[in-house]
N, C-alpha and C. Protein backbone atom coordinates (compact mmCIF):
# COMPACT_ATOMS: atom_id res chain seq x y z
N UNK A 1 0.40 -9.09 -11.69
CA UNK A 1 0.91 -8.30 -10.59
C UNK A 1 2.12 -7.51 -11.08
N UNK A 2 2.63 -6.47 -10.87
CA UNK A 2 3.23 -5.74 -11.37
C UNK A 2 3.93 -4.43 -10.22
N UNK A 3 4.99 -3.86 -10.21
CA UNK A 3 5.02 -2.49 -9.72
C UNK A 3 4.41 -1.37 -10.00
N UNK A 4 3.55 -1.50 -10.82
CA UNK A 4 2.85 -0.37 -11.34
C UNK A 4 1.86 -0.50 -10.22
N UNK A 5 1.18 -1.41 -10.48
CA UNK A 5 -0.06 -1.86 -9.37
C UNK A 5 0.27 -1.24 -7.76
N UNK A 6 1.55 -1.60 -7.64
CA UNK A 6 2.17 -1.14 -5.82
C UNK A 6 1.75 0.41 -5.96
N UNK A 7 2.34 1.00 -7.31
CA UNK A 7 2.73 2.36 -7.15
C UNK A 7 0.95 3.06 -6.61
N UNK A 8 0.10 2.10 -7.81
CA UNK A 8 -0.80 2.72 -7.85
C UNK A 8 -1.92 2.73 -6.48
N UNK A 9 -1.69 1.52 -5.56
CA UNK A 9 -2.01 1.50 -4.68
C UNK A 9 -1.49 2.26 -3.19
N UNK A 10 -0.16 2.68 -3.43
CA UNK A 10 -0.10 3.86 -2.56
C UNK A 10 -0.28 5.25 -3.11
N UNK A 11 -0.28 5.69 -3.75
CA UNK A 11 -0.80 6.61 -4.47
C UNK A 11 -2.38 6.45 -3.71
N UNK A 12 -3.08 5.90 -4.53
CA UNK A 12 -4.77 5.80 -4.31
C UNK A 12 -5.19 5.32 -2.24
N UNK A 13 -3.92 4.85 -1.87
CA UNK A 13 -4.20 4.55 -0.37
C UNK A 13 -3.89 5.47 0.40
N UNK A 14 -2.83 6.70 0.15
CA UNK A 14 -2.50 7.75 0.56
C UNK A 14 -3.48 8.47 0.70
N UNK A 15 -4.84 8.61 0.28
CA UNK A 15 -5.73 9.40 -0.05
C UNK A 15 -6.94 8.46 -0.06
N UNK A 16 -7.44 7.42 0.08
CA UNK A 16 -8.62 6.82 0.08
C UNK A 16 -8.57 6.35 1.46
N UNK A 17 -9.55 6.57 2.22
CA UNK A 17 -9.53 6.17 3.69
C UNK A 17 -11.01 4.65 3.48
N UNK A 18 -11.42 4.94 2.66
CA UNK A 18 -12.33 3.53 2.44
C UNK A 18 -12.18 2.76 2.07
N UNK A 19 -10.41 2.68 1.35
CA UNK A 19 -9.57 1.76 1.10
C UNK A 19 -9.08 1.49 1.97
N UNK A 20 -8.77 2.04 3.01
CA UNK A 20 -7.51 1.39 3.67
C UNK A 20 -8.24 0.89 5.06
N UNK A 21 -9.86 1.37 5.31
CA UNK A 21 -10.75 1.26 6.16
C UNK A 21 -11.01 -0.75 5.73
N UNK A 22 -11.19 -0.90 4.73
CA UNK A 22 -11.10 -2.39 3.84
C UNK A 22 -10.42 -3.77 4.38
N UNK A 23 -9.43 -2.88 4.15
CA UNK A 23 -8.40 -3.65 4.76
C UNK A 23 -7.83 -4.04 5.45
N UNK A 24 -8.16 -2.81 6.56
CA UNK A 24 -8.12 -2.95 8.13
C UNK A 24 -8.92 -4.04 8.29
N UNK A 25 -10.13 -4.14 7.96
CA UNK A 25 -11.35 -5.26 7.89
C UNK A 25 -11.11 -6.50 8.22
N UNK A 26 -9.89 -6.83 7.06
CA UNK A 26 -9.66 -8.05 6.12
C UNK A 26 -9.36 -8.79 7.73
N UNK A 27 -9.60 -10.25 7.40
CA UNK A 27 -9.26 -11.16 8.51
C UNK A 27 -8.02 -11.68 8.52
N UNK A 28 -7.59 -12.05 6.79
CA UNK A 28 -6.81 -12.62 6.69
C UNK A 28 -5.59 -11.79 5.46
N UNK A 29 -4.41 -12.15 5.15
CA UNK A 29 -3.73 -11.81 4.18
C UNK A 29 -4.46 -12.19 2.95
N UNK A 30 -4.98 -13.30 2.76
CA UNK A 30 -5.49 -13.88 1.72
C UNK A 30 -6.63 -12.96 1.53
N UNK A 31 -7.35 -12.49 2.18
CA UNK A 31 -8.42 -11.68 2.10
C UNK A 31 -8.04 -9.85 1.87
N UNK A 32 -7.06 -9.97 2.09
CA UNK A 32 -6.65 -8.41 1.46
C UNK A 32 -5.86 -8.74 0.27
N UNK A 33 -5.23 -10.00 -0.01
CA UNK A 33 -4.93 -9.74 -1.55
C UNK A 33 -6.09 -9.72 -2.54
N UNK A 34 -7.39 -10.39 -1.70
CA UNK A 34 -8.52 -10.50 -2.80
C UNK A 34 -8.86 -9.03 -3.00
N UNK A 35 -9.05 -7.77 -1.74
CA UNK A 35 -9.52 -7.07 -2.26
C UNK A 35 -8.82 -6.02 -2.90
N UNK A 36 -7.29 -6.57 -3.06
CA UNK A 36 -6.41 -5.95 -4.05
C UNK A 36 -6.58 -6.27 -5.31
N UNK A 37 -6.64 -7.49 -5.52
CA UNK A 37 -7.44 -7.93 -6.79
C UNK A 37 -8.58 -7.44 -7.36
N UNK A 38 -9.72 -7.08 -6.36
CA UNK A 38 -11.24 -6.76 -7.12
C UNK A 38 -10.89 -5.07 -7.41
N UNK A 39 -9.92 -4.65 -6.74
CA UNK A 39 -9.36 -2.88 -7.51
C UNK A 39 -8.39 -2.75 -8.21
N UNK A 40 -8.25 -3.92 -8.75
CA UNK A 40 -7.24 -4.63 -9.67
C UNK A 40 -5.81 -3.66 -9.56
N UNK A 41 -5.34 -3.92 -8.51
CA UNK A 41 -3.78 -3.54 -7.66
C UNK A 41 -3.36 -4.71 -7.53
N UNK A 42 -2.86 -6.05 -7.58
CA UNK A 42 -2.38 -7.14 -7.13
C UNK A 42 -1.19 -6.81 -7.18
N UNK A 43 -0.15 -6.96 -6.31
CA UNK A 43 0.93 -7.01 -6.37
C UNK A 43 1.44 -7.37 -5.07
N UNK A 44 3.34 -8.38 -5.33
CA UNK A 44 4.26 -8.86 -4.31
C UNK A 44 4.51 -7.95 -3.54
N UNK A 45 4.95 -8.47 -2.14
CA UNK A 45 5.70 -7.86 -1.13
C UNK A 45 6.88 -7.28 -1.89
N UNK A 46 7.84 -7.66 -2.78
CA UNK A 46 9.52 -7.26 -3.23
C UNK A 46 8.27 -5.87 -4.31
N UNK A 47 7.52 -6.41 -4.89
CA UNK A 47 6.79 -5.03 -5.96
C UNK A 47 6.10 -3.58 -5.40
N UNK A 48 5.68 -4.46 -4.10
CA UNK A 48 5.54 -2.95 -2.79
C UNK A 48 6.51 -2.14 -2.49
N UNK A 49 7.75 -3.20 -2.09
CA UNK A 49 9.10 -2.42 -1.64
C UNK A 49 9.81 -1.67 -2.64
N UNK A 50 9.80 -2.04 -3.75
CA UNK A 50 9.79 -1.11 -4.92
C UNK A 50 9.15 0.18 -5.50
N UNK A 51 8.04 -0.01 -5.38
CA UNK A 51 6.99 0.96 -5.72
C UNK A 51 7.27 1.93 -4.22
N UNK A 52 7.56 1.45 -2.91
CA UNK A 52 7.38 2.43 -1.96
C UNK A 52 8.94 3.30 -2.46
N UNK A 53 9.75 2.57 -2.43
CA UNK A 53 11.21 3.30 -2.51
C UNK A 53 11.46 4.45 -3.69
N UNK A 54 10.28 4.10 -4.93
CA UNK A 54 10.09 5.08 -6.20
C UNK A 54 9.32 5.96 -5.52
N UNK A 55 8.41 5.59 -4.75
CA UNK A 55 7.44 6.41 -4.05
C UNK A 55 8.26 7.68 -3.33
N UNK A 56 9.04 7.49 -2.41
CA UNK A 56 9.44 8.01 -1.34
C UNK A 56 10.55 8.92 -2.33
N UNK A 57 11.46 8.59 -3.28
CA UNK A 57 12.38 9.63 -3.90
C UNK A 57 11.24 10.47 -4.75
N UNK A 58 10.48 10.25 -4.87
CA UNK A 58 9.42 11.40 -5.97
C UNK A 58 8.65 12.32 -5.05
N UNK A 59 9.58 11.96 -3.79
CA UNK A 59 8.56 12.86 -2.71
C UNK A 59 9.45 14.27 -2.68
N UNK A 60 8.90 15.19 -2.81
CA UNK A 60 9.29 16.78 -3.19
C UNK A 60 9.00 17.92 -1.70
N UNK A 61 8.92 17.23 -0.88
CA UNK A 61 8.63 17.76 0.51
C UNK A 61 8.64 16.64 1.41
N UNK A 62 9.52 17.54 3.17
CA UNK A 62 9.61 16.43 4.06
C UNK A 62 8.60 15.63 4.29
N UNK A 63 7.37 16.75 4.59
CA UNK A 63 5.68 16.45 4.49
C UNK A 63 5.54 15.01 3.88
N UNK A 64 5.48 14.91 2.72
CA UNK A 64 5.04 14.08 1.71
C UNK A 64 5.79 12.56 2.14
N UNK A 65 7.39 12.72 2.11
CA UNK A 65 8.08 11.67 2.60
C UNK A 65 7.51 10.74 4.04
N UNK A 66 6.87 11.32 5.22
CA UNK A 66 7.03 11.26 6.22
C UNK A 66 5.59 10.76 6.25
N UNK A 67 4.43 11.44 5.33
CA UNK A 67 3.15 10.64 4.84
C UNK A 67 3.66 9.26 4.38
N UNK A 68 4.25 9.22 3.19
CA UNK A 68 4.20 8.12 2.76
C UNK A 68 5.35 7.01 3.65
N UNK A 69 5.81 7.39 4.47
CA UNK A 69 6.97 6.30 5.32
C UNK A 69 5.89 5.69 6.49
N UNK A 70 4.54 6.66 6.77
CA UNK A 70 3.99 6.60 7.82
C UNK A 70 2.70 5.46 7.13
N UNK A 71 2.71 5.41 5.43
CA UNK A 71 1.70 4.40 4.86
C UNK A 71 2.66 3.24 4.83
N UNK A 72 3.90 3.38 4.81
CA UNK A 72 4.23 2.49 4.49
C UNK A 72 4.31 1.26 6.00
N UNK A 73 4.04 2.14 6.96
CA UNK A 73 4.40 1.64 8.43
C UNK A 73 3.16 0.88 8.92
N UNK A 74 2.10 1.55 8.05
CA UNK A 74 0.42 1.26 8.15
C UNK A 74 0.54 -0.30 7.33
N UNK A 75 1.00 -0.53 6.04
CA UNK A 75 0.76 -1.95 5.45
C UNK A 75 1.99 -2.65 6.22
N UNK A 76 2.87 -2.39 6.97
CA UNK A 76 3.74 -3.33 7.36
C UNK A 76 3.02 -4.03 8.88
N UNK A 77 2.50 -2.98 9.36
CA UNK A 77 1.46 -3.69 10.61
C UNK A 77 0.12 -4.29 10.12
N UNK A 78 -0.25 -3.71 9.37
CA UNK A 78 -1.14 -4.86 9.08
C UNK A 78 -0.94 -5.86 8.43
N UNK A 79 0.49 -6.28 7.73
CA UNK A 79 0.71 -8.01 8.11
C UNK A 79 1.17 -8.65 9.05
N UNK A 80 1.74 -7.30 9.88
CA UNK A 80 2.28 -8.12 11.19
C UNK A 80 1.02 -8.94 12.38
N UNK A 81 -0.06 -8.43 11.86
CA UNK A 81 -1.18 -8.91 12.59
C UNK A 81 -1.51 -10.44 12.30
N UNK A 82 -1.29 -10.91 10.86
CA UNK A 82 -1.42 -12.21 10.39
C UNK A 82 0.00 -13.04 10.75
């Protein structure tokens, strides 16, 4: 598990809706780290919050910032569901 993995999963979730359609799915937390695992993204909650905060300063438009604050609002409710 790594920050690379976070980065790469918002990156690729920003833009994959059959990813994030997945996960919505998932029943459980345990079941969305698996299918973070089988797209081999595994990574911590502190390696998310990292990767989002690199995320969000590399953002070069309000646009972009306000996407990615609005993904980031998307994985914080879907653990608030578990």
């Amino acid at each position: 598990m790594t920050v690379a993995n976070a980065q790469t999963f918002i990156k690729r979730g920003l833009i994959d809706s059959e990813l994030r359609a997945r996960l919505n799915r998932a029943s459980d937390s345990g079941e969305i780290q698996k299918i973070l695992e089988e797209e081999n993204m595994g990574f911590t909650p502190g390696e998310f919050d990292e990767a989002f905060h690199h995320a969000l300063t590399d953002c070069q438009t309000t646009d972009a910032a306000n996407q990615t604050k609005e993904f980031k609002g998307w994985w914080d409710l879907l653990f608030q569901t578990f």
